[in-house]
PDB file of N, CA and C in Angstrom:
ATOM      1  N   UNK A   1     169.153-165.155   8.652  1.00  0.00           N
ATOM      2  CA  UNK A   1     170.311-165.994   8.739  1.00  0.00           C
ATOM      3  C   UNK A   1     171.528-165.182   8.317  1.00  0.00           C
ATOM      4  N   UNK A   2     172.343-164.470   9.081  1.00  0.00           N
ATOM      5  CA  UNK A   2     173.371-163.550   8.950  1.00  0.00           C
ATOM      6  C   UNK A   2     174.485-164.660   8.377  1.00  0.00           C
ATOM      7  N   UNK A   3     175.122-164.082   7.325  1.00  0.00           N
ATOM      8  CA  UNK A   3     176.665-164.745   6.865  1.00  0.00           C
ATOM      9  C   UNK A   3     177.368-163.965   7.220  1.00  0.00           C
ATOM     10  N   UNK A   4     178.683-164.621   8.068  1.00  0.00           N
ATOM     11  CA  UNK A   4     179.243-163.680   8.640  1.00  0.00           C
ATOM     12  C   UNK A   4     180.458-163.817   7.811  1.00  0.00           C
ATOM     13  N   UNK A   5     180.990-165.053   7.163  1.00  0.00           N
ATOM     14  CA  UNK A   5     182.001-165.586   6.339  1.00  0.00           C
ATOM     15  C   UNK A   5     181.894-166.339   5.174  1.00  0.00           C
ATOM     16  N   UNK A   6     181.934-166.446   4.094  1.00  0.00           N
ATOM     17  CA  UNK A   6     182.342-166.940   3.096  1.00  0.00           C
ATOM     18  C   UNK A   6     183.537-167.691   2.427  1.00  0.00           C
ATOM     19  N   UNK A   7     183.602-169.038   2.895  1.00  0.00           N
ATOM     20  CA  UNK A   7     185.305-169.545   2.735  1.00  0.00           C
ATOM     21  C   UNK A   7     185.236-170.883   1.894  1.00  0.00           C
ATOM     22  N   UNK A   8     186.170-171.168   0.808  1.00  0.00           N
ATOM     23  CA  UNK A   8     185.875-172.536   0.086  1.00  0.00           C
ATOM     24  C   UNK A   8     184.223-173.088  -0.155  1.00  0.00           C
ATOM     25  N   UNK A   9     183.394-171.949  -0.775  1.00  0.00           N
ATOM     26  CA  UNK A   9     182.163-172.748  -1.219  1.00  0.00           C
ATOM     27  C   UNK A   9     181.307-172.948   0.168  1.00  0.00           C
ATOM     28  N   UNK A  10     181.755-172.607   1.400  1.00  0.00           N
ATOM     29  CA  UNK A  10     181.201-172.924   2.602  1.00  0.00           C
ATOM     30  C   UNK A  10     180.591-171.079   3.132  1.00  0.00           C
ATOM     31  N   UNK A  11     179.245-171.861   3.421  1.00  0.00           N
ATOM     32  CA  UNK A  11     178.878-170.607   4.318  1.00  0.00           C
ATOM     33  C   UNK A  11     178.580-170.693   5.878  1.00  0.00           C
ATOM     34  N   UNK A  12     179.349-169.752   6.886  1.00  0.00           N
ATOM     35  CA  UNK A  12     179.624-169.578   7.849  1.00  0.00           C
ATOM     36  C   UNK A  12     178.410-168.720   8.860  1.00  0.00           C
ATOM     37  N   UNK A  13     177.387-168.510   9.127  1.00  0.00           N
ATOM     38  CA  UNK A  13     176.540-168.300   9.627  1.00  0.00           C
ATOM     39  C   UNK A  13     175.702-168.530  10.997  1.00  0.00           C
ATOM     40  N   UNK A  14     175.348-167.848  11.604  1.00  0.00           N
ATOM     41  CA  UNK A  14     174.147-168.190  12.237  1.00  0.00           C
ATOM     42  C   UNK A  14     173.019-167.847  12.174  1.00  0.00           C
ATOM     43  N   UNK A  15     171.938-168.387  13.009  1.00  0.00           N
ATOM     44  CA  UNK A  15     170.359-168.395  12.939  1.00  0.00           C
ATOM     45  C   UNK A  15     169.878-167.024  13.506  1.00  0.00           C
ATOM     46  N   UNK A  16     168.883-166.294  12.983  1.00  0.00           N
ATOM     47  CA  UNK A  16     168.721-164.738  13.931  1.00  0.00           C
ATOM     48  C   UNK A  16     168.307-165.320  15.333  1.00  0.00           C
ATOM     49  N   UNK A  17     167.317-166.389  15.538  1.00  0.00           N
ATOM     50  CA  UNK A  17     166.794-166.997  16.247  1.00  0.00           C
ATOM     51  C   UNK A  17     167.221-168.023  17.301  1.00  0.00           C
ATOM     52  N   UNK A  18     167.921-168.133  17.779  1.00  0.00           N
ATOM     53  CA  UNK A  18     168.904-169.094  18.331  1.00  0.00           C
ATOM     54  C   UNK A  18     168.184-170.146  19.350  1.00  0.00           C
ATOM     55  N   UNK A  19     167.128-169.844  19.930  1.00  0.00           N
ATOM     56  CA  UNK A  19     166.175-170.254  20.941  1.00  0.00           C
ATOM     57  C   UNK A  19     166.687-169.294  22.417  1.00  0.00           C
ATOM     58  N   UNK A  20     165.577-170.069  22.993  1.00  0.00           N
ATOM     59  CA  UNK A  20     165.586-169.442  24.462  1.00  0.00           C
ATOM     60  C   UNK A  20     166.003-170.292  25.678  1.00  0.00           C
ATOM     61  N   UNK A  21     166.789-170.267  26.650  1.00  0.00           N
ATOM     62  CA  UNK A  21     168.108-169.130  26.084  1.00  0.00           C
ATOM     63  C   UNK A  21     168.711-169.453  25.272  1.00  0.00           C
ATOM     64  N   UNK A  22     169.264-168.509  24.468  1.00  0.00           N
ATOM     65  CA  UNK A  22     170.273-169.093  23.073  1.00  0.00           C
ATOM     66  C   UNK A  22     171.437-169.645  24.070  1.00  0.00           C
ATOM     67  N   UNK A  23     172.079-170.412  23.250  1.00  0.00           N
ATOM     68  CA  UNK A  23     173.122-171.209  23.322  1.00  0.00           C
ATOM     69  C   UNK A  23     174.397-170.916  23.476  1.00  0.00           C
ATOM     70  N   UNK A  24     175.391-170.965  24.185  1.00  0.00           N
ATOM     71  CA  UNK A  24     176.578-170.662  23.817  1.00  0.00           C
ATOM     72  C   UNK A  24     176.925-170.584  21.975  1.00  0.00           C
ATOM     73  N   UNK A  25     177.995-169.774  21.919  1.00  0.00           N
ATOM     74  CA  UNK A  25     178.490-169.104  20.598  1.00  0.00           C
ATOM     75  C   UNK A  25     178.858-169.864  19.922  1.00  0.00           C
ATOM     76  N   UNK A  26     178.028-170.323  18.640  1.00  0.00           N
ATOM     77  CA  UNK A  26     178.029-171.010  17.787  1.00  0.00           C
ATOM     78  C   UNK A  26     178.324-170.844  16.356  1.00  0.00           C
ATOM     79  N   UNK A  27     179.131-171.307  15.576  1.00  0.00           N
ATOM     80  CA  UNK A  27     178.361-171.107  14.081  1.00  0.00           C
ATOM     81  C   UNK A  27     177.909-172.293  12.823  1.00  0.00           C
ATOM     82  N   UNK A  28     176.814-172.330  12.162  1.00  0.00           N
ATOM     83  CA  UNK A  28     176.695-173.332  11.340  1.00  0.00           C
ATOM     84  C   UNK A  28     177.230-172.661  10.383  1.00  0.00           C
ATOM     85  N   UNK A  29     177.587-174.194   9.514  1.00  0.00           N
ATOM     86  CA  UNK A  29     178.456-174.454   8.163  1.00  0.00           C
ATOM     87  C   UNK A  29     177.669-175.207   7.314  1.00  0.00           C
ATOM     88  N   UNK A  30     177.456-174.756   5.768  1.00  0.00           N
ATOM     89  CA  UNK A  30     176.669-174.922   5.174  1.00  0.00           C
ATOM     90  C   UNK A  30     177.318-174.894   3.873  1.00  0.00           C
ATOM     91  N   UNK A  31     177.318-175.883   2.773  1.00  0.00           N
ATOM     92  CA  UNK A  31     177.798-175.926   1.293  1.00  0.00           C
ATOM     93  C   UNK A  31     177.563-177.574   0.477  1.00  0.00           C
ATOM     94  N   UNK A  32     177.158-177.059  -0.566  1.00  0.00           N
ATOM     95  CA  UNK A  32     177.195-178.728  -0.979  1.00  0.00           C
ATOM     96  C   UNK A  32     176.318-180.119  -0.636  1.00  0.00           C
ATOM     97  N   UNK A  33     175.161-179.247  -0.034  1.00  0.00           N
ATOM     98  CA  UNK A  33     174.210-179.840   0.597  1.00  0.00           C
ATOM     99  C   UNK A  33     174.759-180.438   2.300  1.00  0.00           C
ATOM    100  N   UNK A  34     175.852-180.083   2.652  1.00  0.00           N
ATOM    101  CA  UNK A  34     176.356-180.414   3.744  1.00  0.00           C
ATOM    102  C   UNK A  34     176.023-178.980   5.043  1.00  0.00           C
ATOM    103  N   UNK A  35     176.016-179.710   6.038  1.00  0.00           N
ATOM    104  CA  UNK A  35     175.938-178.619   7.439  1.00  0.00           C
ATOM    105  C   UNK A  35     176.587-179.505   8.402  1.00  0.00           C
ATOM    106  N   UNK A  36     177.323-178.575   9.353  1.00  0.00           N
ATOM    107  CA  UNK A  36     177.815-178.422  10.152  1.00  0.00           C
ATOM    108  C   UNK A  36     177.655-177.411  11.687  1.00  0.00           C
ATOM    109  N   UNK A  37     177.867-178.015  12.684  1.00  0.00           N
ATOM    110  CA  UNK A  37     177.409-176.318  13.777  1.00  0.00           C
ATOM    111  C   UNK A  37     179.006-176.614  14.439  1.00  0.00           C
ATOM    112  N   UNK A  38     179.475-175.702  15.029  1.00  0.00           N
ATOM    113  CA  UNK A  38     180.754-175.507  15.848  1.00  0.00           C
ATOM    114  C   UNK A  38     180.920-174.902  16.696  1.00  0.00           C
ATOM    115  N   UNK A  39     180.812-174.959  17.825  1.00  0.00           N
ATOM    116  CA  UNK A  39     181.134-174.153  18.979  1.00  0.00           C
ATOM    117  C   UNK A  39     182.187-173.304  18.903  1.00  0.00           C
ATOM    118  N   UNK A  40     181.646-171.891  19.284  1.00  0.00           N
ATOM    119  CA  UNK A  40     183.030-171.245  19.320  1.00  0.00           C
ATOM    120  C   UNK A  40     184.102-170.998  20.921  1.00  0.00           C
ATOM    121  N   UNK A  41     183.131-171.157  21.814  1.00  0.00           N
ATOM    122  CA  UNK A  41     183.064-171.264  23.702  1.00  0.00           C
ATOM    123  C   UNK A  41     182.683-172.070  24.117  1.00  0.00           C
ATOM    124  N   UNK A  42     183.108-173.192  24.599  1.00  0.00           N
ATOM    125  CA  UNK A  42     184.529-172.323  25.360  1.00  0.00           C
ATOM    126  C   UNK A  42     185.799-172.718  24.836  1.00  0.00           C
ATOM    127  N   UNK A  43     185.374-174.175  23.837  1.00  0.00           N
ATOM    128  CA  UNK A  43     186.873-174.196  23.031  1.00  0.00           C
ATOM    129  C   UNK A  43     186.328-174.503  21.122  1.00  0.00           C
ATOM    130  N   UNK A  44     186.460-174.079  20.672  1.00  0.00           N
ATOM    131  CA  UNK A  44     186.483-174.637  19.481  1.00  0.00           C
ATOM    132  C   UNK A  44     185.952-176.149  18.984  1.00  0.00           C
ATOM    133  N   UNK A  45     184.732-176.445  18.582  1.00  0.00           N
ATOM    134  CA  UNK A  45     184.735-178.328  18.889  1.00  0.00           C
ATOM    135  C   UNK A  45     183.548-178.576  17.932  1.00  0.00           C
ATOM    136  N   UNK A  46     183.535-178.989  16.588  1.00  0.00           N
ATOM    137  CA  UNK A  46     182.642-179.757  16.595  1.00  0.00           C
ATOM    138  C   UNK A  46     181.365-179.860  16.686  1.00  0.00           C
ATOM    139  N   UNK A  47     179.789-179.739  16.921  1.00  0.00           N
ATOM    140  CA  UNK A  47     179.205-180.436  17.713  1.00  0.00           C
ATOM    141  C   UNK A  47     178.427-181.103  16.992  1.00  0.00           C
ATOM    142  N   UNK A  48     177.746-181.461  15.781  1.00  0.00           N
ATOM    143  CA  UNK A  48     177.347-182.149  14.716  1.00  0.00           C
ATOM    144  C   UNK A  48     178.027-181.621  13.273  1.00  0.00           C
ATOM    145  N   UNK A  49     178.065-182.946  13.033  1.00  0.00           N
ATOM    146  CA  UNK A  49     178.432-182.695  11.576  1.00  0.00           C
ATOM    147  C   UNK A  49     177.429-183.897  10.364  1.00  0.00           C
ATOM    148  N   UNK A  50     177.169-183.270   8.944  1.00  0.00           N
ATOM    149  CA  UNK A  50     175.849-183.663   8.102  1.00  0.00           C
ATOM    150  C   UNK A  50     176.423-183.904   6.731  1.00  0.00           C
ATOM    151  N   UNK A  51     177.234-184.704   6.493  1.00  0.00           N
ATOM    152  CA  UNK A  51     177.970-185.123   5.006  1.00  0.00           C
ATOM    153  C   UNK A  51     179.196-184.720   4.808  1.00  0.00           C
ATOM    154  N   UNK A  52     180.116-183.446   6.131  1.00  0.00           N
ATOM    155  CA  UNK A  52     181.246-183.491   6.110  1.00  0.00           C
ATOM    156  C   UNK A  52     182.399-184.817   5.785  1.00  0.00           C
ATOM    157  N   UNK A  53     183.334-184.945   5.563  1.00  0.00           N
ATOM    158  CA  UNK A  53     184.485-186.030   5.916  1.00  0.00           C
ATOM    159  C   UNK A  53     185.268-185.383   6.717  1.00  0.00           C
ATOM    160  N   UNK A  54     186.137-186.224   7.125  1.00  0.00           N
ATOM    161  CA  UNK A  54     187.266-185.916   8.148  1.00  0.00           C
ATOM    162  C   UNK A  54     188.053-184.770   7.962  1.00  0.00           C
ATOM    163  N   UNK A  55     188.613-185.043   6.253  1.00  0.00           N
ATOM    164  CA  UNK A  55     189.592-183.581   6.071  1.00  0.00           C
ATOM    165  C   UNK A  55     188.612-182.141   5.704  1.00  0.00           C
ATOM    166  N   UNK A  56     187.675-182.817   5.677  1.00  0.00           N
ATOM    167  CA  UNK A  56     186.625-181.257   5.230  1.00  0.00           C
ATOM    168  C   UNK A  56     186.336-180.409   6.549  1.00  0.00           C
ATOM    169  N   UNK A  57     185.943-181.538   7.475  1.00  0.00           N
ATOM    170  CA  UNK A  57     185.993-180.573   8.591  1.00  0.00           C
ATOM    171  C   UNK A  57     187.448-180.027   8.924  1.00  0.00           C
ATOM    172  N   UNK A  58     188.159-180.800   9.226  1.00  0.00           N
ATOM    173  CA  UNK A  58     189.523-180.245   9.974  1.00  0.00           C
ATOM    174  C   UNK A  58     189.641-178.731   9.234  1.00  0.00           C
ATOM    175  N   UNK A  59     189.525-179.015   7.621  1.00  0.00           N
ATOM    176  CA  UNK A  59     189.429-177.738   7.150  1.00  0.00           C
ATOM    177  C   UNK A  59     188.888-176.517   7.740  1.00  0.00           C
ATOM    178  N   UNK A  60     187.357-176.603   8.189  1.00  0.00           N
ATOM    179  CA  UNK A  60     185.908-176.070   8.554  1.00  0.00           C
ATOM    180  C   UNK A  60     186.633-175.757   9.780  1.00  0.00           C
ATOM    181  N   UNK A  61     187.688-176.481  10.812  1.00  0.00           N
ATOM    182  CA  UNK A  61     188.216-175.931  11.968  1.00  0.00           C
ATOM    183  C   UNK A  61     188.925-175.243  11.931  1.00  0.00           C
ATOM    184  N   UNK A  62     190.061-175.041  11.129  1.00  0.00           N
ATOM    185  CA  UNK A  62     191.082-174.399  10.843  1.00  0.00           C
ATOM    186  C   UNK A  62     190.455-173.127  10.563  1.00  0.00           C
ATOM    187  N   UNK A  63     189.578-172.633   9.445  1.00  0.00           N
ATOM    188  CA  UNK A  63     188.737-171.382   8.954  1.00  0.00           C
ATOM    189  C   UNK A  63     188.205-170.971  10.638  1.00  0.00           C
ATOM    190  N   UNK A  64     187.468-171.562  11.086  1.00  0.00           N
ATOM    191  CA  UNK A  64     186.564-170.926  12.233  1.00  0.00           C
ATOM    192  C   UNK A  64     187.963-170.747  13.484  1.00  0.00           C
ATOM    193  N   UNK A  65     189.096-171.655  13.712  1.00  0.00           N
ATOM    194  CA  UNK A  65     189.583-170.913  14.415  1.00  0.00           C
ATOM    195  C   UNK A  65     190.673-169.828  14.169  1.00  0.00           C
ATOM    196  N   UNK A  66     190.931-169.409  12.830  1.00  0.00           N
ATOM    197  CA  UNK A  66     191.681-168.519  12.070  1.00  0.00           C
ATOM    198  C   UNK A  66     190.943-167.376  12.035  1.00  0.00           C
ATOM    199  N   UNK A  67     189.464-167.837  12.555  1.00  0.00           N
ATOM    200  CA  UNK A  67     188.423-166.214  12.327  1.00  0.00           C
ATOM    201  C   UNK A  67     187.448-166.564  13.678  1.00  0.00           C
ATOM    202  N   UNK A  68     187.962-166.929  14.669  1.00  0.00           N
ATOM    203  CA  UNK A  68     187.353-166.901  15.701  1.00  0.00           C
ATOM    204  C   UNK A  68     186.642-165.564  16.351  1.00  0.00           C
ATOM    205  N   UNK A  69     187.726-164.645  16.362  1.00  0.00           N
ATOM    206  CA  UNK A  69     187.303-163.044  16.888  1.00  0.00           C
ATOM    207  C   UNK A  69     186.580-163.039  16.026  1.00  0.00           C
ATOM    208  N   UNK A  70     186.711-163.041  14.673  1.00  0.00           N
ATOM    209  CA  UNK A  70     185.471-162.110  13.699  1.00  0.00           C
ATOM    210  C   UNK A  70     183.950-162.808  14.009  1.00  0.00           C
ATOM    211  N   UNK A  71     184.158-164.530  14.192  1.00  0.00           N
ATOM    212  CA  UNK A  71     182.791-164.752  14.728  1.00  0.00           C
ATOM    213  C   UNK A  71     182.057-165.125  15.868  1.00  0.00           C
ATOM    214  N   UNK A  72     183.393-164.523  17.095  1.00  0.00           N
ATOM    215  CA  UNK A  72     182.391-163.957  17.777  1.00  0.00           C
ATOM    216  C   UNK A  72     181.917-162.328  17.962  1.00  0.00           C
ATOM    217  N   UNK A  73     182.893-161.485  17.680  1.00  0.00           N
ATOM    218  CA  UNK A  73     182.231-160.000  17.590  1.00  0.00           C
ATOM    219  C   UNK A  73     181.102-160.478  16.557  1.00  0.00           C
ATOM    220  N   UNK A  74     180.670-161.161  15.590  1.00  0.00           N
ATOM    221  CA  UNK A  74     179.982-161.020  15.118  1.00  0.00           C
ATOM    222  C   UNK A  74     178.623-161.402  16.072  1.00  0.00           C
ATOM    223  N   UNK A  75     178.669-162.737  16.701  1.00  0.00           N
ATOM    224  CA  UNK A  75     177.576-163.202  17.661  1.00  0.00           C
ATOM    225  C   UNK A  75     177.629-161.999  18.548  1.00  0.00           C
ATOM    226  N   UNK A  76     178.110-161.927  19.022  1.00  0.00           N
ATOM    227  CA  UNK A  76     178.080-160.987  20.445  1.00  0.00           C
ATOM    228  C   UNK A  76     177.129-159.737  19.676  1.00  0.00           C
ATOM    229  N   UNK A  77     177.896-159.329  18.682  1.00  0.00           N
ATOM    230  CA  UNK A  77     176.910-158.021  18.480  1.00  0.00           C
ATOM    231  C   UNK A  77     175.434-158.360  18.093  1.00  0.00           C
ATOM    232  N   UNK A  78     175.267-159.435  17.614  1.00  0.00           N
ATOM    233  CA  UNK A  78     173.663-159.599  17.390  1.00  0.00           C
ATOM    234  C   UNK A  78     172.963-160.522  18.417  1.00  0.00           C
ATOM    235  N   UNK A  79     173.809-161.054  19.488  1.00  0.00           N
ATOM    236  CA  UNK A  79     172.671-161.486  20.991  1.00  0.00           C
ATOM    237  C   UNK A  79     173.487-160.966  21.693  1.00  0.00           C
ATOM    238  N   UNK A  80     174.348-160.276  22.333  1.00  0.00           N
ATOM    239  CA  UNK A  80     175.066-159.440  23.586  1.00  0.00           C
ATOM    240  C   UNK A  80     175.896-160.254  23.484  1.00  0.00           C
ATOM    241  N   UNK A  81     176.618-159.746  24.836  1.00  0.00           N
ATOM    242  CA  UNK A  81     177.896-160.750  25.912  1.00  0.00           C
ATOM    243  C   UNK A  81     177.118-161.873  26.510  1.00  0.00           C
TER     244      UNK A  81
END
């Protein structure tokens, strides 16, 4: 489980394992007994959220799209283009 970011108590990560075929570019969010996953392609969004609130995520959006490049060079380099 690679951390690619560390932000407010939240860890930013994905799975080595993604399934077959892996999924468009994702990352889960994890802190506080809470998770989150977020699409990073084709726009930024959401796609479950697990004890977040409203302003916690918006937060969780703001971080992932302020470090979008970093996580996807990060995906890309560990499943390709």
């Amino acid at each position: 489980m690679p951390v690619v970011l560390r932000r407010d108590g939240l860890k930013y990560f994905f799975y080595s394992n993604e399934g077959q075929p892996p999924e468009l570019p994702h990352v889960h969010v994890r802190g506080g007994g809470k998770d989150a996953k977020v699409w990073l392609e084709p726009e930024v969004l959401v796609e479950d959220s697990y004890g977040f609130n409203p302003r916690e995520l918006s937060n969780i959006l703001r971080t992932v799209l302020d470090n979008r490049e970093l996580l996807l060079r990060a995906w890309n380099d560990r499943f390709g283009n």
